[in-house]
Protein backbone atom coordinates (compact mmCIF):
# COMPACT_ATOMS: atom_id res chain seq x y z
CA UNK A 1 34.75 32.15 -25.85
CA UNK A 2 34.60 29.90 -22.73
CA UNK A 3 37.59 27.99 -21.99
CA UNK A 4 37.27 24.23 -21.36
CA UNK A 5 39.56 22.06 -19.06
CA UNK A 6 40.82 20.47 -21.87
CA UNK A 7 41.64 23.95 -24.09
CA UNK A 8 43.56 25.72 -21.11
CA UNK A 9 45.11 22.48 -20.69
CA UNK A 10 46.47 22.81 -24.35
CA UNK A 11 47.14 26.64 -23.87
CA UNK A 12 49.36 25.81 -21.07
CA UNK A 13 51.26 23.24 -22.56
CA UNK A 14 51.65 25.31 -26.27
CA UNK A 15 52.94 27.95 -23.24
CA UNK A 16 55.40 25.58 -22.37
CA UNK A 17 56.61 24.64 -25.94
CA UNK A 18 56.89 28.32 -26.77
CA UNK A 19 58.75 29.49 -23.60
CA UNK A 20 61.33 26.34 -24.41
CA UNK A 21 61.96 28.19 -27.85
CA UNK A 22 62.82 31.46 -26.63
CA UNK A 23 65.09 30.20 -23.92
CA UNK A 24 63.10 29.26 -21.02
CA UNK A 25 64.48 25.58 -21.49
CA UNK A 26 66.56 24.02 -18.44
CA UNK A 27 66.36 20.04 -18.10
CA UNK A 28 62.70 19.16 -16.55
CA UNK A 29 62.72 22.66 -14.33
CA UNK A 30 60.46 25.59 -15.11
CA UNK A 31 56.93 25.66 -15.25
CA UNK A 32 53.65 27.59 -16.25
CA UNK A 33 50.16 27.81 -15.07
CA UNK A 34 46.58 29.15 -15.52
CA UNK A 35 43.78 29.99 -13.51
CA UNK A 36 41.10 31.05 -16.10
CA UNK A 37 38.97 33.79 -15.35
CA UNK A 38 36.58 33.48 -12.79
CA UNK A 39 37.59 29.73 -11.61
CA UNK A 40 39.11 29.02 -8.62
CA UNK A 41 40.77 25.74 -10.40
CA UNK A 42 44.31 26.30 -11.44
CA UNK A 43 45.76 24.28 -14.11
CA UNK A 44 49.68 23.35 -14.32
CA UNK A 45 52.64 21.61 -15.79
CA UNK A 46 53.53 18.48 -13.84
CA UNK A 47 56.60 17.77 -12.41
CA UNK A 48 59.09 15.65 -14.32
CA UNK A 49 58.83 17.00 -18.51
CA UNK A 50 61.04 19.71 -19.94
CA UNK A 51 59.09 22.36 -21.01
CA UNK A 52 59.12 21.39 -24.61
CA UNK A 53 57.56 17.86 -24.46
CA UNK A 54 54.91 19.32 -22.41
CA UNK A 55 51.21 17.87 -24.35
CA UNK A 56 48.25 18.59 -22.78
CA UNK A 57 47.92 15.84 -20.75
CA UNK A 58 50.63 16.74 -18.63
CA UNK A 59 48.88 20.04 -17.96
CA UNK A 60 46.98 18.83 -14.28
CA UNK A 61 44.91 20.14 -12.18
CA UNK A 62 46.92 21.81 -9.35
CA UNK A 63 44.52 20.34 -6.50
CA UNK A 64 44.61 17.46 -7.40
CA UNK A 65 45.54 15.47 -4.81
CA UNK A 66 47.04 12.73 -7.10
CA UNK A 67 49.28 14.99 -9.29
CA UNK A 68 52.92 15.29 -9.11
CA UNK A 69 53.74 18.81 -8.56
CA UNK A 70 57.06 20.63 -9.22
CA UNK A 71 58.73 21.55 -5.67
CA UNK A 72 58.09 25.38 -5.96
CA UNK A 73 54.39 24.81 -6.93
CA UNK A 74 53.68 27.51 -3.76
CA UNK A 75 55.03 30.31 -6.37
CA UNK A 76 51.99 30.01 -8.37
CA UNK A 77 49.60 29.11 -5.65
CA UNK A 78 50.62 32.25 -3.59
CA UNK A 79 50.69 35.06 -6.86
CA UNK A 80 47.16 34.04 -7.14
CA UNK A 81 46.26 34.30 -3.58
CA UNK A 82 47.75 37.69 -3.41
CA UNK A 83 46.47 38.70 -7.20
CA UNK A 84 42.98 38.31 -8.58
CA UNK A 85 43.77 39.72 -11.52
CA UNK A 86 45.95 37.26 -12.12
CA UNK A 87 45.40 34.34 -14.91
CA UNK A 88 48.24 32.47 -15.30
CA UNK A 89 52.07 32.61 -13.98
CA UNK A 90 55.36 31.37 -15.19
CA UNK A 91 58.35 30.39 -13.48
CA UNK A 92 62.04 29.61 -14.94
CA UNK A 93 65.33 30.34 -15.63
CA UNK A 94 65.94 32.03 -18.97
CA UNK A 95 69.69 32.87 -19.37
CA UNK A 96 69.76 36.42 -19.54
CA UNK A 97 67.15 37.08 -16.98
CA UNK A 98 68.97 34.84 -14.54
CA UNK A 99 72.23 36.30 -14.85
CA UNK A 100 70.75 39.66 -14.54
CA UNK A 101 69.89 38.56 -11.00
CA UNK A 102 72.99 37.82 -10.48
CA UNK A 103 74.43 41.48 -10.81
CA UNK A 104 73.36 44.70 -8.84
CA UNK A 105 72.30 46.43 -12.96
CA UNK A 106 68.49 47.46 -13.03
CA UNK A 107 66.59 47.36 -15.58
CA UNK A 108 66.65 50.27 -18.07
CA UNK A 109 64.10 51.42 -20.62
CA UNK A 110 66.23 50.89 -23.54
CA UNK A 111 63.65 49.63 -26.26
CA UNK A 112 60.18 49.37 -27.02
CA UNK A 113 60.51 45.52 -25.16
CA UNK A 114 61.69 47.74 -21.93
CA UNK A 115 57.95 49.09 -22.39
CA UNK A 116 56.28 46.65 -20.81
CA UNK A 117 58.00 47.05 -17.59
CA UNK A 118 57.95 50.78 -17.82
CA UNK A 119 56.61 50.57 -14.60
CA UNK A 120 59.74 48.38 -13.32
CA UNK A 121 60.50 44.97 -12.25
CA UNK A 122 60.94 43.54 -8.83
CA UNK A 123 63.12 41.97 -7.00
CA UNK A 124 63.04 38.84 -4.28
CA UNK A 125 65.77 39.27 -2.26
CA UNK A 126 65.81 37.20 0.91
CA UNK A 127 67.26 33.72 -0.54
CA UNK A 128 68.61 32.11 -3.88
CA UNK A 129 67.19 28.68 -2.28
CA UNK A 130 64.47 26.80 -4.03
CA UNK A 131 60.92 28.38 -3.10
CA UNK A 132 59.28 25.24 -1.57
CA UNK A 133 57.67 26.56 1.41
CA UNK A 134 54.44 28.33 1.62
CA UNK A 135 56.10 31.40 3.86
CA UNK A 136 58.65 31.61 0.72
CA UNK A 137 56.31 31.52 -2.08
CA UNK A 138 54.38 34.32 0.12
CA UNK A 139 57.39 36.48 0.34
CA UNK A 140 57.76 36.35 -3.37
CA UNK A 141 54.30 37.07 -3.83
CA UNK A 142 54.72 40.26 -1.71
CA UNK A 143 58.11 40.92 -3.59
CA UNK A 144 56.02 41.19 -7.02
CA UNK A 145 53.46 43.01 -5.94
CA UNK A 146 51.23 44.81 -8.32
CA UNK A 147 54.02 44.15 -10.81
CA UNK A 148 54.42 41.76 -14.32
CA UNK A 149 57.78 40.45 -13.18
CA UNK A 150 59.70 40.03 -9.97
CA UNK A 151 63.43 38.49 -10.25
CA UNK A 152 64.68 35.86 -7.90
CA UNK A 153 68.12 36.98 -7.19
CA UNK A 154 70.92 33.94 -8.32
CA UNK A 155 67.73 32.17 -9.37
CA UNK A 156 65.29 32.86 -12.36
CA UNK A 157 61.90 34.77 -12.62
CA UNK A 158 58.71 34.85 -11.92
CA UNK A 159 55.90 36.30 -14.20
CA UNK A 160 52.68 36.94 -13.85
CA UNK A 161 49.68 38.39 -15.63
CA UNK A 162 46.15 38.32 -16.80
CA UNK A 163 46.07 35.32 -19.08
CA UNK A 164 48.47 32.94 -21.04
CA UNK A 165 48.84 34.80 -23.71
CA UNK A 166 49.63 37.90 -21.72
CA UNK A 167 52.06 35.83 -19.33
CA UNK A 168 53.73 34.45 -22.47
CA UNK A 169 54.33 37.57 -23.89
CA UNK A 170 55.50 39.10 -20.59
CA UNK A 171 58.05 36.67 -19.65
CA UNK A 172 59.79 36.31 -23.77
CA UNK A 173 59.52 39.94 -23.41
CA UNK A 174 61.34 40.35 -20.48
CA UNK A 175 64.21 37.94 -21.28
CA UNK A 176 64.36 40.09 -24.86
CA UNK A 177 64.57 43.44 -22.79
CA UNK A 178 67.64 41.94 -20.77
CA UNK A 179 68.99 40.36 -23.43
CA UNK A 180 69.26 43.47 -25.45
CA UNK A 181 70.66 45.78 -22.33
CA UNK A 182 73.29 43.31 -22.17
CA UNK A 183 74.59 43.65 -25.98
CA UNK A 184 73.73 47.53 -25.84
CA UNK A 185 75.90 48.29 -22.85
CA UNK A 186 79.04 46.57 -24.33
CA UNK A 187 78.78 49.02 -27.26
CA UNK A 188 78.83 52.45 -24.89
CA UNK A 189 77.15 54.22 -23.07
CA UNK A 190 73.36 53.78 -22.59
CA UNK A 191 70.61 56.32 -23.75
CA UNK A 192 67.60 55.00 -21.63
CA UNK A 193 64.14 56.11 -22.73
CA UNK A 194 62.55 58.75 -19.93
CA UNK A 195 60.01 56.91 -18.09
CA UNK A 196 57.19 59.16 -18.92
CA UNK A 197 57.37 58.69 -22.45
CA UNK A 198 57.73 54.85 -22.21
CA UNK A 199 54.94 54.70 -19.85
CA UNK A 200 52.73 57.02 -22.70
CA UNK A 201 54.06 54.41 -25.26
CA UNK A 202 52.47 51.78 -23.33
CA UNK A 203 48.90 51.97 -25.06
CA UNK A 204 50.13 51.58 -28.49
CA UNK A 205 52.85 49.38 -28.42
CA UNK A 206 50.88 46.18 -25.77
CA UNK A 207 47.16 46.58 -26.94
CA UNK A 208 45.05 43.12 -25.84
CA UNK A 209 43.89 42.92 -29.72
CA UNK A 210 47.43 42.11 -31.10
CA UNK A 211 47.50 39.34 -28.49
CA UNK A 212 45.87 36.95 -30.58
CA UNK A 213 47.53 37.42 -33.52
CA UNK A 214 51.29 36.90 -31.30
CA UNK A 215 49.72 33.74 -30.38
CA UNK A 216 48.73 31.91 -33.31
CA UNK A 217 52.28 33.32 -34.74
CA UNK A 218 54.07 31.93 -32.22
CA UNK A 219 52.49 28.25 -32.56
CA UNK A 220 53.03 28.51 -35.98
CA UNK A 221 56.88 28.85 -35.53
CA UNK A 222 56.62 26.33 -32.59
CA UNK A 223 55.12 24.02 -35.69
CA UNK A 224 57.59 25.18 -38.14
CA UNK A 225 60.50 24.11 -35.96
CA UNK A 226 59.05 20.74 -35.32
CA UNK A 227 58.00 21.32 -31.89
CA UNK A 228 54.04 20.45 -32.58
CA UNK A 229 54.90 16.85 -31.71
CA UNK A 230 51.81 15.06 -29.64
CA UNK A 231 49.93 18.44 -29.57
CA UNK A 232 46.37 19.11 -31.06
CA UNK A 233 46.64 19.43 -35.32
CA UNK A 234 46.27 22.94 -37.06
């Protein structure tokens, strides 16, 4: 199905709503983005809404010349320079993830959420300063690479991947992954999963047909809780 302006616009801000409920939420700060496939027109949260009153109207176009864009709006615009494969990016600063970047720990392949990132994680060394500069938000870019997830050290994340849906699941399932390394290593010592075998688990566990399915799930908890409020009816 095509998208529409007005349908990624929604997808981005549901994005929003959902990230806020699993911990992405941090005053106004932290924000998502799409680029759908085969447009050069990249649609993003505007500056100055937490992520869970984001509606769909404060999804803008990211050229616009009259939109007020977060500072570190050069993350986004530089992933998709330096990835074509890329559909849609998140930034923010999830508690576990952040504190992880905090520490000199790596990430291990401890569960079936460590799958995802069998192929590892990066990380952005060179500052914990706000990314506002087009030289910075290339030197993340480079820092990610071909990867789903490169940490900002003393700062947050940054996730990318092919789609909302796909970024959305990449960046709750990273902050799950950490989340759970930190509770298993207080209760001894850890068993990590070998790589090869996580990266043959791959296939079945993240197949792009369950993607739909984790999406309408998670706007129906996101409805559940309340959190529908100015957003399109079921």
């Amino acid at each position: 199905m095509e998208l529409t302006a007005q349908s990624v616009r929604e997808q981005v801000a549901w994005a929003c709503r959902i990230l806020a409920l699993e911990g992405y939420a941090d005053l106004t700060l932290g924000h998502v983005s799409a680029r759908p496939g085969g447009s050069e027109t990249v649609y993003i949260k505007r500056k100055g809404v937490a992520l869970d009153e984001v509606e769909p109207d404060d999804v803008v176009d990211l050229h616009d010349p009259t939109a007020d864009l977060h500072l570190e709006t050069v993350l986004h615009t530089e992933v998709y320079a330096h990835r074509p494969d890329v559909g849609a990016v998140v930034h923010g600063h999830p508690p576990y993830a952040t504190a992880f970047g905090a520490t000199k720990a790596h990430l291990e392949l401890l569960t079936h959420d460590s799958v995802l990132f069998a192929d590892g994680i990066s990380f952005f060394e060179e500052t914990p300063e706000l990314i506002t500069e087009r030289e910075q938000g290339r030197a993340v870019a480079t820092a990610l690479g071909a990867r789903r997830a490169v940490i900002l050290r003393n700062h947050g994340v940054v996730v990318a991947d092919k789609d909302v849906r796909w970024v959305v699941l990449s960046a709750i399932t990273l902050e799950r992954a950490i989340r759970l390394q930190a509770i298993a290593s207080t209760l001894g010592e850890l068993r990590p999963i070998p790589k090869e075998l996580a990266q043959s688990m791959f296939a079945d566990k993240y197949q792009e047909r369950f993607l739909d399915e984790y999406w309408a799930a998670w706007i129906r908890r996101a409805r559940r809780a309340g959190a529908d409020e100015g957003m399109p009816p079921a």
